[in-house]
N, C-alpha and C. Protein backbone atom coordinates (compact mmCIF):
# COMPACT_ATOMS: atom_id res chain seq x y z
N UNK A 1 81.76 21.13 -2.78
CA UNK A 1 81.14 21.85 -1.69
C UNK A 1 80.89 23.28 -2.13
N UNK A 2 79.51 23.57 -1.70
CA UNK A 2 79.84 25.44 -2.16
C UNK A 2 78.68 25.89 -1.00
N UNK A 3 78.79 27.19 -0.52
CA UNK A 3 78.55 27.98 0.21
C UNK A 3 77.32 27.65 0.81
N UNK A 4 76.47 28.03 1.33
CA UNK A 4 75.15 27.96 2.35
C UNK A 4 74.60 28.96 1.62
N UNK A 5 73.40 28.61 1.39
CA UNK A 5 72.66 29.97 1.08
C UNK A 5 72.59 31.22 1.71
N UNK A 6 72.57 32.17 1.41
CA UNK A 6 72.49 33.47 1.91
C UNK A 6 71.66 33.71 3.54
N UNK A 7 72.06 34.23 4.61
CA UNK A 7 71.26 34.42 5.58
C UNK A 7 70.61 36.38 5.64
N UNK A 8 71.47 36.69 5.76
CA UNK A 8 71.94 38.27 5.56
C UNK A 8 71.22 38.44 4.26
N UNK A 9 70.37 39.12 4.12
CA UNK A 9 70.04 39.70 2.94
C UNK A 9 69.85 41.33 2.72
N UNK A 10 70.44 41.52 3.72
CA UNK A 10 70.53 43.64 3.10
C UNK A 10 71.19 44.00 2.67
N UNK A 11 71.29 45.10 1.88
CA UNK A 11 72.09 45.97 1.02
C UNK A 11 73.57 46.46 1.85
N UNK A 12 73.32 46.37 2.74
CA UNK A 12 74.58 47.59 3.29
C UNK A 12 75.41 46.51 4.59
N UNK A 13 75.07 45.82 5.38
CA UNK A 13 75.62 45.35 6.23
C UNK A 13 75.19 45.34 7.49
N UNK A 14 75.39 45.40 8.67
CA UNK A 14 74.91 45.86 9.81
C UNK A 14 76.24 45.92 10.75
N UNK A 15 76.29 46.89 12.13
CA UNK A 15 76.69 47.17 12.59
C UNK A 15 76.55 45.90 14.37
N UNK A 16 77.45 44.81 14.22
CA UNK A 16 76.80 44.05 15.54
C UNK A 16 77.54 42.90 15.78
N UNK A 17 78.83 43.52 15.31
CA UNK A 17 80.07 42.40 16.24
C UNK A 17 79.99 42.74 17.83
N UNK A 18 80.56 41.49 18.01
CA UNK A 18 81.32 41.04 19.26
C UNK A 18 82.35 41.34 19.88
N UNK A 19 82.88 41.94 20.35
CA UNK A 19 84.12 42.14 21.34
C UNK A 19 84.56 41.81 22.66
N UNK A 20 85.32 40.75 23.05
CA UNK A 20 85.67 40.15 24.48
C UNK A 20 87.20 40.60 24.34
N UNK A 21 87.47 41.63 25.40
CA UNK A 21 88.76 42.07 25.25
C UNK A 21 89.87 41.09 26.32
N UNK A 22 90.79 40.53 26.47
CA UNK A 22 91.54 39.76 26.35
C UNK A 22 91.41 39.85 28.37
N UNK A 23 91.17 41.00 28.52
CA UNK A 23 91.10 40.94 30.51
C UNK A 23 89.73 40.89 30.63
N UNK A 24 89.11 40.38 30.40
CA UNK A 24 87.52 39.86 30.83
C UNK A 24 88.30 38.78 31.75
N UNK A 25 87.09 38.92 32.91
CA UNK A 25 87.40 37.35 33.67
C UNK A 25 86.56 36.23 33.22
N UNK A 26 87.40 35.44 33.77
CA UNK A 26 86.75 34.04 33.27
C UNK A 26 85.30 33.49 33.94
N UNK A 27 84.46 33.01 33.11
CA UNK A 27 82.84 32.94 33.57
C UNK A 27 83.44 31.86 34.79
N UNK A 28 84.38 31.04 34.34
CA UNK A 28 84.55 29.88 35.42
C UNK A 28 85.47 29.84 36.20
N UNK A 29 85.99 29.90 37.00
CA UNK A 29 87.18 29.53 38.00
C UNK A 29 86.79 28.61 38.84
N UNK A 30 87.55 27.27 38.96
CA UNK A 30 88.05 26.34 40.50
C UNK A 30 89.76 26.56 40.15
N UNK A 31 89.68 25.60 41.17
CA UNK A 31 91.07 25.38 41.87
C UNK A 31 91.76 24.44 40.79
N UNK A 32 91.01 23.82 39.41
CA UNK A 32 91.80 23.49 38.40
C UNK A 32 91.65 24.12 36.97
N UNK A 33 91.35 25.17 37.20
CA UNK A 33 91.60 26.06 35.88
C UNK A 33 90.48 27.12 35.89
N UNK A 34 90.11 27.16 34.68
CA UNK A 34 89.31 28.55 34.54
C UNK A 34 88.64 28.37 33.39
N UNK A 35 87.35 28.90 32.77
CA UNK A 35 86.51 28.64 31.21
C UNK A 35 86.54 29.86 30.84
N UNK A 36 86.71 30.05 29.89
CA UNK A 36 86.54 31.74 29.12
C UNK A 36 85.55 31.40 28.28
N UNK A 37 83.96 32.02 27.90
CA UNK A 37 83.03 31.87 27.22
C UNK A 37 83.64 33.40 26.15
N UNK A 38 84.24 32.59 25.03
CA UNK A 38 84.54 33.42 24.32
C UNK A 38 83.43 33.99 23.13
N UNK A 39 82.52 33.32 22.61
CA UNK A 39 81.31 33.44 22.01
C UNK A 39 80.32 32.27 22.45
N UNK A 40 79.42 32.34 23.04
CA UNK A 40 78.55 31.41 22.87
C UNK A 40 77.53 30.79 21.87
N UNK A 41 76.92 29.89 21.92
CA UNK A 41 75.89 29.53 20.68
C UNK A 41 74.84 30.50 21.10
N UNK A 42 74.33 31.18 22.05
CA UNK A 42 73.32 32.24 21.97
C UNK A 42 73.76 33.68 20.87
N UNK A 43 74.67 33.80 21.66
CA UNK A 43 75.60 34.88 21.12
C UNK A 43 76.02 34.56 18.94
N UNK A 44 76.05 33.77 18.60
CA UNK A 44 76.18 33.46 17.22
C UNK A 44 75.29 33.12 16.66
N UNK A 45 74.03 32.85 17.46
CA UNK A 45 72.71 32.19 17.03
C UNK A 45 72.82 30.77 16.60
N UNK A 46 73.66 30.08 17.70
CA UNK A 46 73.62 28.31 16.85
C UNK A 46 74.97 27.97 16.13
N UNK A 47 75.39 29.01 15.28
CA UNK A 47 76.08 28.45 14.44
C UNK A 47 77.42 27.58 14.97
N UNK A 48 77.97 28.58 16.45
CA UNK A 48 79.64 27.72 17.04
C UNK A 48 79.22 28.14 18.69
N UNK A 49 79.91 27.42 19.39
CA UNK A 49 80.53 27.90 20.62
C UNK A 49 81.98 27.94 20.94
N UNK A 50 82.45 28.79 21.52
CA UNK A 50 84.06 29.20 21.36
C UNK A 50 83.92 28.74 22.52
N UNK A 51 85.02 28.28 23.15
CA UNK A 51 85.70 28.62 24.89
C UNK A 51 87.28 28.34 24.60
N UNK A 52 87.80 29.29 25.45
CA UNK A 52 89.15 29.12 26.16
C UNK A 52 88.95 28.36 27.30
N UNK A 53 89.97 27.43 27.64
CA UNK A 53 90.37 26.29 28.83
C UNK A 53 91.21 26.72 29.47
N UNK A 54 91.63 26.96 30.42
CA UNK A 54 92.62 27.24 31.41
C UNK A 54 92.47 25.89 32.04
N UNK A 55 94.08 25.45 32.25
CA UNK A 55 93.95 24.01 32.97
C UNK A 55 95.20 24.12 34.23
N UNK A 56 95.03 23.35 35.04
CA UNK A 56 96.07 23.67 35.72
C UNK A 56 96.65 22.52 35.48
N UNK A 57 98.44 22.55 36.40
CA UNK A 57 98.73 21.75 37.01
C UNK A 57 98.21 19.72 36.90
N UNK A 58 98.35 19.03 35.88
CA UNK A 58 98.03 17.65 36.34
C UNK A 58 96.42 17.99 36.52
N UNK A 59 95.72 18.65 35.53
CA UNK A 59 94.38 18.65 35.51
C UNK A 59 93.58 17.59 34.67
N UNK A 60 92.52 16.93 35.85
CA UNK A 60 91.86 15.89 35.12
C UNK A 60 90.44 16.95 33.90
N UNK A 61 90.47 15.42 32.87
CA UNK A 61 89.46 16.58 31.96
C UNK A 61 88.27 15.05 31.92
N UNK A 62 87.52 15.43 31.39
CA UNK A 62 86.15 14.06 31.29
C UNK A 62 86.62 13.23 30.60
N UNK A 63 86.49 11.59 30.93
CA UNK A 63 86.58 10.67 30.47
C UNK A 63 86.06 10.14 29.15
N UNK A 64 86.16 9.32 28.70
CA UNK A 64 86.06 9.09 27.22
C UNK A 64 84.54 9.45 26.89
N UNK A 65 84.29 9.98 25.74
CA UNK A 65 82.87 10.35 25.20
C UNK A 65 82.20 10.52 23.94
N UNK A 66 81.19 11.03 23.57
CA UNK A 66 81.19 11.31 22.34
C UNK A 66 79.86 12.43 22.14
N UNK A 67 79.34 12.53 21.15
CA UNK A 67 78.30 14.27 21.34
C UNK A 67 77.49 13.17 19.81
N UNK A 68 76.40 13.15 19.95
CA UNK A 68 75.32 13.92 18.80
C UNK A 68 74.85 14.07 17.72
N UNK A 69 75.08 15.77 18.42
CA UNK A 69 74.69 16.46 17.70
C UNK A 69 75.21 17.33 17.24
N UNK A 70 76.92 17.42 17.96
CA UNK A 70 77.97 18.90 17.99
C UNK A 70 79.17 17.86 17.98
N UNK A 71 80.07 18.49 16.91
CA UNK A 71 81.33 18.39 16.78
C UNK A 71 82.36 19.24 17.70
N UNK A 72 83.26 18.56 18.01
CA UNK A 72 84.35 19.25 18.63
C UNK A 72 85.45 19.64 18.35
N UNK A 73 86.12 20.46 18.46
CA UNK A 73 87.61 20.72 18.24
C UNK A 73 88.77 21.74 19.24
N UNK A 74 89.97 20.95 19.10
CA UNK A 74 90.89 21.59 20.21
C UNK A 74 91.44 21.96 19.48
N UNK A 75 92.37 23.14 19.56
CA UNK A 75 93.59 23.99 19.43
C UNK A 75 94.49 24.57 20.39
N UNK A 76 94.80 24.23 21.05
CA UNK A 76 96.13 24.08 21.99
C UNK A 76 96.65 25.29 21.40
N UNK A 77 96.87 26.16 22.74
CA UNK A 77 97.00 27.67 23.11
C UNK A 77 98.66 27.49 23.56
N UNK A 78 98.63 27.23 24.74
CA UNK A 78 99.67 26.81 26.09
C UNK A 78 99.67 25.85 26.12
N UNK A 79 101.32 25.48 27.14
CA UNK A 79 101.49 23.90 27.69
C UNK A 79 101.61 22.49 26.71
N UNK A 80 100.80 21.56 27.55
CA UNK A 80 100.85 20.24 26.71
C UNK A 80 99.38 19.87 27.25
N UNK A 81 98.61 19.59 26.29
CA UNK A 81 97.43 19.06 26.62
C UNK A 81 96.92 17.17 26.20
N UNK A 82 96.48 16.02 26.86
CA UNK A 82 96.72 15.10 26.32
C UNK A 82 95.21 14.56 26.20
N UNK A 83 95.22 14.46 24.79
CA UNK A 83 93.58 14.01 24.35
C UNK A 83 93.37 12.86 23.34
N UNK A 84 92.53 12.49 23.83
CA UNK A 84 92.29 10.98 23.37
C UNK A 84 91.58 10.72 22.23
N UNK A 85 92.09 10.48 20.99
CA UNK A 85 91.30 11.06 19.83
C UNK A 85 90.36 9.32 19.18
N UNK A 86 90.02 8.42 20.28
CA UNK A 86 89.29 7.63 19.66
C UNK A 86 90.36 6.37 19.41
N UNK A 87 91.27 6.24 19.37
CA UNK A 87 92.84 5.17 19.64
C UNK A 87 93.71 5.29 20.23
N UNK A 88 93.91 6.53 20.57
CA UNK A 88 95.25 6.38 21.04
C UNK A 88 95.25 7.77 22.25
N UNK A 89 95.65 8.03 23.11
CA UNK A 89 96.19 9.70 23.87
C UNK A 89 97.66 10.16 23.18
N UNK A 90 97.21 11.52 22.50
CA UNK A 90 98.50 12.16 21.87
C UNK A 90 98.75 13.21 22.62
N UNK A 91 99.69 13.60 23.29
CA UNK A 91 100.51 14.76 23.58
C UNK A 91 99.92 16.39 22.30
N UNK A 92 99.35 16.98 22.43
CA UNK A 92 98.86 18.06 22.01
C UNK A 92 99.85 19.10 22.81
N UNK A 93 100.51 20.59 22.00
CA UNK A 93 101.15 20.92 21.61
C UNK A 93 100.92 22.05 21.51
N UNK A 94 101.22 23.52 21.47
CA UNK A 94 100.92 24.81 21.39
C UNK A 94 100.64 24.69 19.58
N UNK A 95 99.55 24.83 19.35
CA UNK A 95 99.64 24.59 17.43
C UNK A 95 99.15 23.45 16.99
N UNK A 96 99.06 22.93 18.14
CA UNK A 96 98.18 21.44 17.87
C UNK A 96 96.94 21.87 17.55
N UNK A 97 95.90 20.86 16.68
CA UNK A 97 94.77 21.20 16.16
C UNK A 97 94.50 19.29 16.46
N UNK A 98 92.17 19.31 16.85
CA UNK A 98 92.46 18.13 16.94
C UNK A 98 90.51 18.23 16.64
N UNK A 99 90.12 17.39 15.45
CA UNK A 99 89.07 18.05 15.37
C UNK A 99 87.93 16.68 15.37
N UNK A 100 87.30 16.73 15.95
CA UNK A 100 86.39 15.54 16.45
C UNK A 100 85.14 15.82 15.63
N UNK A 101 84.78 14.30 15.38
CA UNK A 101 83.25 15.12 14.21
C UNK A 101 82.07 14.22 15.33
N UNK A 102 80.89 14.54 14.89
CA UNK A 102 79.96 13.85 15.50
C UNK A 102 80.17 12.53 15.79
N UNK A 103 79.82 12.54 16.78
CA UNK A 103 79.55 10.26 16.76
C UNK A 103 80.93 10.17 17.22
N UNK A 104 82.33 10.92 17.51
CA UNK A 104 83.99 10.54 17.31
C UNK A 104 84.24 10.54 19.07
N UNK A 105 84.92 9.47 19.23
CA UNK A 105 85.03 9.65 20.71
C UNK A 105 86.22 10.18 21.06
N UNK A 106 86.60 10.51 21.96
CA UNK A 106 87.04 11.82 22.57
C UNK A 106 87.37 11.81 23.67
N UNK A 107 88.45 12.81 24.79
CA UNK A 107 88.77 12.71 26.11
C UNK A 107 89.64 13.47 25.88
N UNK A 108 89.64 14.22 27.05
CA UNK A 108 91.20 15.32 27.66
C UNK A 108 91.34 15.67 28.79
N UNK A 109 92.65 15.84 29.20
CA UNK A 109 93.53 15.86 30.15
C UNK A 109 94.67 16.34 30.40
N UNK A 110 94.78 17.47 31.17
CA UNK A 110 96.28 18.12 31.40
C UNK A 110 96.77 17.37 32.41
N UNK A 111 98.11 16.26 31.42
CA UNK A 111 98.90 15.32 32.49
C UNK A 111 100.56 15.55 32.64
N UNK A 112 100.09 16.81 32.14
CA UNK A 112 101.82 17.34 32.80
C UNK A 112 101.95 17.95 34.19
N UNK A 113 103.31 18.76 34.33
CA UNK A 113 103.33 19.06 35.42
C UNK A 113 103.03 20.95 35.43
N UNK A 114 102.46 21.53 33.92
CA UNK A 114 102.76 22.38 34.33
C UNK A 114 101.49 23.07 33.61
N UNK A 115 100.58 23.91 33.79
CA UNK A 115 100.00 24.67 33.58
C UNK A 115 99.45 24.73 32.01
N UNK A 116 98.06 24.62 31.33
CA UNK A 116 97.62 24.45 29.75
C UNK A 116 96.75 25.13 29.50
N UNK A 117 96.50 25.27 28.26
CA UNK A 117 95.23 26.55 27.59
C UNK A 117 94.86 26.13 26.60
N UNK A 118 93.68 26.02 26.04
CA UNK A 118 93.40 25.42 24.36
C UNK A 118 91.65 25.86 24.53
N UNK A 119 91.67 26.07 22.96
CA UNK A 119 90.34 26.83 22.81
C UNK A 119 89.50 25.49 22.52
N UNK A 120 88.01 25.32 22.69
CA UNK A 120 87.40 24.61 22.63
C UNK A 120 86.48 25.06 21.20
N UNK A 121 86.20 24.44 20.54
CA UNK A 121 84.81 25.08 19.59
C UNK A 121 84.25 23.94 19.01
N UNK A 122 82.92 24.03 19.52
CA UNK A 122 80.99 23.38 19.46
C UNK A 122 80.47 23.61 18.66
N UNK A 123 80.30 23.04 17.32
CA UNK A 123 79.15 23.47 16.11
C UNK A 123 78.32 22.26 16.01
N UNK A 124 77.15 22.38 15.79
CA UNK A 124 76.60 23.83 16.10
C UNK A 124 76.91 24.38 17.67
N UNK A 125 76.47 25.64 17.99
CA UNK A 125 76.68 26.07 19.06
C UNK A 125 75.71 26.11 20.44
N UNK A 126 75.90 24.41 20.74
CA UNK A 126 74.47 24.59 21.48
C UNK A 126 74.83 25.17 22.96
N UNK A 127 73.78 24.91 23.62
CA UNK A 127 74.16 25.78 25.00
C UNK A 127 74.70 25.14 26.16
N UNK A 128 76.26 25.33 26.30
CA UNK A 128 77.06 24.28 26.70
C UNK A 128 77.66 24.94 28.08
N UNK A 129 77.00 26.23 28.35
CA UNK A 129 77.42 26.80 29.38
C UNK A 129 76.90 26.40 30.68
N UNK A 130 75.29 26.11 30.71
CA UNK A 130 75.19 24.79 31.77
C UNK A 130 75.88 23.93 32.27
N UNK A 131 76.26 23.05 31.02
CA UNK A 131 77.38 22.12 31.51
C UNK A 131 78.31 22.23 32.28
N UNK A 132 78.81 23.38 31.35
CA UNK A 132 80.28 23.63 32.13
C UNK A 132 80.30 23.96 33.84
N UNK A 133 78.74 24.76 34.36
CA UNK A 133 79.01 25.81 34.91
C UNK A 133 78.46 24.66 36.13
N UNK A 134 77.70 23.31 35.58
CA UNK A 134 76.95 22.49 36.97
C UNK A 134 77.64 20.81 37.02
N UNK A 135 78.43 20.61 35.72
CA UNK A 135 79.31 19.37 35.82
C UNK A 135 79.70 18.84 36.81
N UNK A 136 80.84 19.80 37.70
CA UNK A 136 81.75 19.16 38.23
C UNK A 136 80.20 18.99 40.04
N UNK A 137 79.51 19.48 40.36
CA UNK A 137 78.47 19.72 40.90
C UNK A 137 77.44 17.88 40.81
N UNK A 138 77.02 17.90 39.32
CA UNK A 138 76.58 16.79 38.87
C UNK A 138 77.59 15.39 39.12
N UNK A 139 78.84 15.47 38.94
CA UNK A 139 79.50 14.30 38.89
C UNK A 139 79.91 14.15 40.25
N UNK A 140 79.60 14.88 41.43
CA UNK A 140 79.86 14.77 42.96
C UNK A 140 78.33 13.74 43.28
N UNK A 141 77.49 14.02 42.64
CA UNK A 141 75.95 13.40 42.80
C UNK A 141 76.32 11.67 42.31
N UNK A 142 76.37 12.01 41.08
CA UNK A 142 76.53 10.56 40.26
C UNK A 142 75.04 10.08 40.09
N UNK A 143 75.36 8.59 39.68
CA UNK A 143 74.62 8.11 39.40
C UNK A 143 73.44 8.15 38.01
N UNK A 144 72.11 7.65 38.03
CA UNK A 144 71.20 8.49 37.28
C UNK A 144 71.26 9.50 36.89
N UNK A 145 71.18 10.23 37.59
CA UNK A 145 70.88 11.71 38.07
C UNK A 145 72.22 12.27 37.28
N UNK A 146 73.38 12.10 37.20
CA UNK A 146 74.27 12.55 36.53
C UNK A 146 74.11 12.03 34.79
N UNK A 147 73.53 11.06 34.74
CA UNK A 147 73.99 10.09 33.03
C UNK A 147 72.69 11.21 32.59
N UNK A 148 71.29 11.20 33.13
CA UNK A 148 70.53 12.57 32.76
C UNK A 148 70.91 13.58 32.74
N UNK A 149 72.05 14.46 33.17
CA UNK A 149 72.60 15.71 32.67
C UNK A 149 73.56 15.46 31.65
N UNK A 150 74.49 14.49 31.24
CA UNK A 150 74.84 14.81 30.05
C UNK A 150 74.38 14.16 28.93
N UNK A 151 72.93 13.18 29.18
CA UNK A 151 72.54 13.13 27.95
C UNK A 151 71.68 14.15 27.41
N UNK A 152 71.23 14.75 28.79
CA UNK A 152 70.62 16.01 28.30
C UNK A 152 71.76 17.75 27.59
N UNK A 153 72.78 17.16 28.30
CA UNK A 153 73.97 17.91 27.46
C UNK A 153 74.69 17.56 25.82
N UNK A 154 73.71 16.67 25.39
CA UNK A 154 74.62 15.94 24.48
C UNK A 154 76.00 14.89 24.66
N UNK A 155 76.05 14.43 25.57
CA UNK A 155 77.52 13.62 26.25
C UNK A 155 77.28 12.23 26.29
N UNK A 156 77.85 12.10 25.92
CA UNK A 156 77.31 10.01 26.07
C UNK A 156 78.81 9.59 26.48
N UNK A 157 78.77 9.39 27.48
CA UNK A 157 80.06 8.64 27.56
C UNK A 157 80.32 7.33 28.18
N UNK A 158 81.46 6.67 27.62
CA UNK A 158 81.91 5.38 27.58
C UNK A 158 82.49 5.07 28.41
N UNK A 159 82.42 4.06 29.36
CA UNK A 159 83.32 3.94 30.60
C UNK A 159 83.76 2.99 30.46
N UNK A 160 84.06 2.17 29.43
CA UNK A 160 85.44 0.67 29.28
C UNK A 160 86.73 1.19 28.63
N UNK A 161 86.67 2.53 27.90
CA UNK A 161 87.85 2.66 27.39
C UNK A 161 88.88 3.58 28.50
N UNK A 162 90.62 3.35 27.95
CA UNK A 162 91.36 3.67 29.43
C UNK A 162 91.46 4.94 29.55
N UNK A 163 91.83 5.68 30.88
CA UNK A 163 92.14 6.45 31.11
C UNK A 163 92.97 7.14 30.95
N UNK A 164 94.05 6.38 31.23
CA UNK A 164 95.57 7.05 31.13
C UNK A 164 96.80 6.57 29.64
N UNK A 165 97.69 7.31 29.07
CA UNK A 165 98.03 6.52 28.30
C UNK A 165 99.23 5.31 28.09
């Protein structure tokens, strides 16, 4: 493997980081957690999308799935988070790492009793803030009308595999 070709081609560098200081509020709040848009794919130009998860309490997360065109990956912040990596639901872990590639099916769920956090990151970084922000909105609708927002989100998901572990 070796590097990507050059994008950046000036002499000196440029001046045009990012800074989200740790008390920003969260783009998302309900009554089961919270989304922190920590970089977006606008914001990086494509390359990732970051988010922090705030989960509460015995928080349900989307049922089994898979993406695309974007890989996924968890890293477990807080708590116990329980995600379904394609065989089995493992107990995820403050330090847990769990990294899903295209085509890999997938699911999560805070099924403890107590409060979870884990960063999310989307490469490429497509624009996943829709999703987040009209999901739970879309899946009150159902139907059609819902399987067209997440295939238009990249989401394909599977409804024979189980829920719980």
């Amino acid at each position: 493997m070796s590097y990507p070709e050059p994008r950046y081609l000036g002499e000196k560098g440029e001046i045009n980081a990012t800074y989200r200081p740790v008390s920003a509020p969260p783009e998302i709040s309900s009554a089961n957690g919270a989304t922190h848009y920590l970089a977006t794919g606008a914001q990086t130009d494509g390359e990732f999308g970051l988010y922090k998860v705030d989960m509460g309490p015995k928080a349900p997360g989307p049922s089994t799935h898979f993406h695309r065109a974007i890989s996924e990956s968890f890293y477990v912040l807080d708590g116990e988070v329980t995600i379904f990596d394609g065989e089995r639901w493992v107990t995820c872990r403050p330090g847990d790492f769990l990294y899903v590639p295209v085509g890999g099916l997938h699911a999560f769920k805070n099924a403890s009793p107590d409060p979870a956090s884990m960063l999310l990151l989307f490469t490429p970084g497509g624009p996943r803030e829709e999703y987040f922000e009209q999901v739970a909105e879309m899946a009150q609708r159902g139907g059609e009308e819902l399987k067209e927002f997440r295939i238009r989100h990249d989401s394909y998901f599977v409804e024979d595999f189980p829920e719980t572990p």
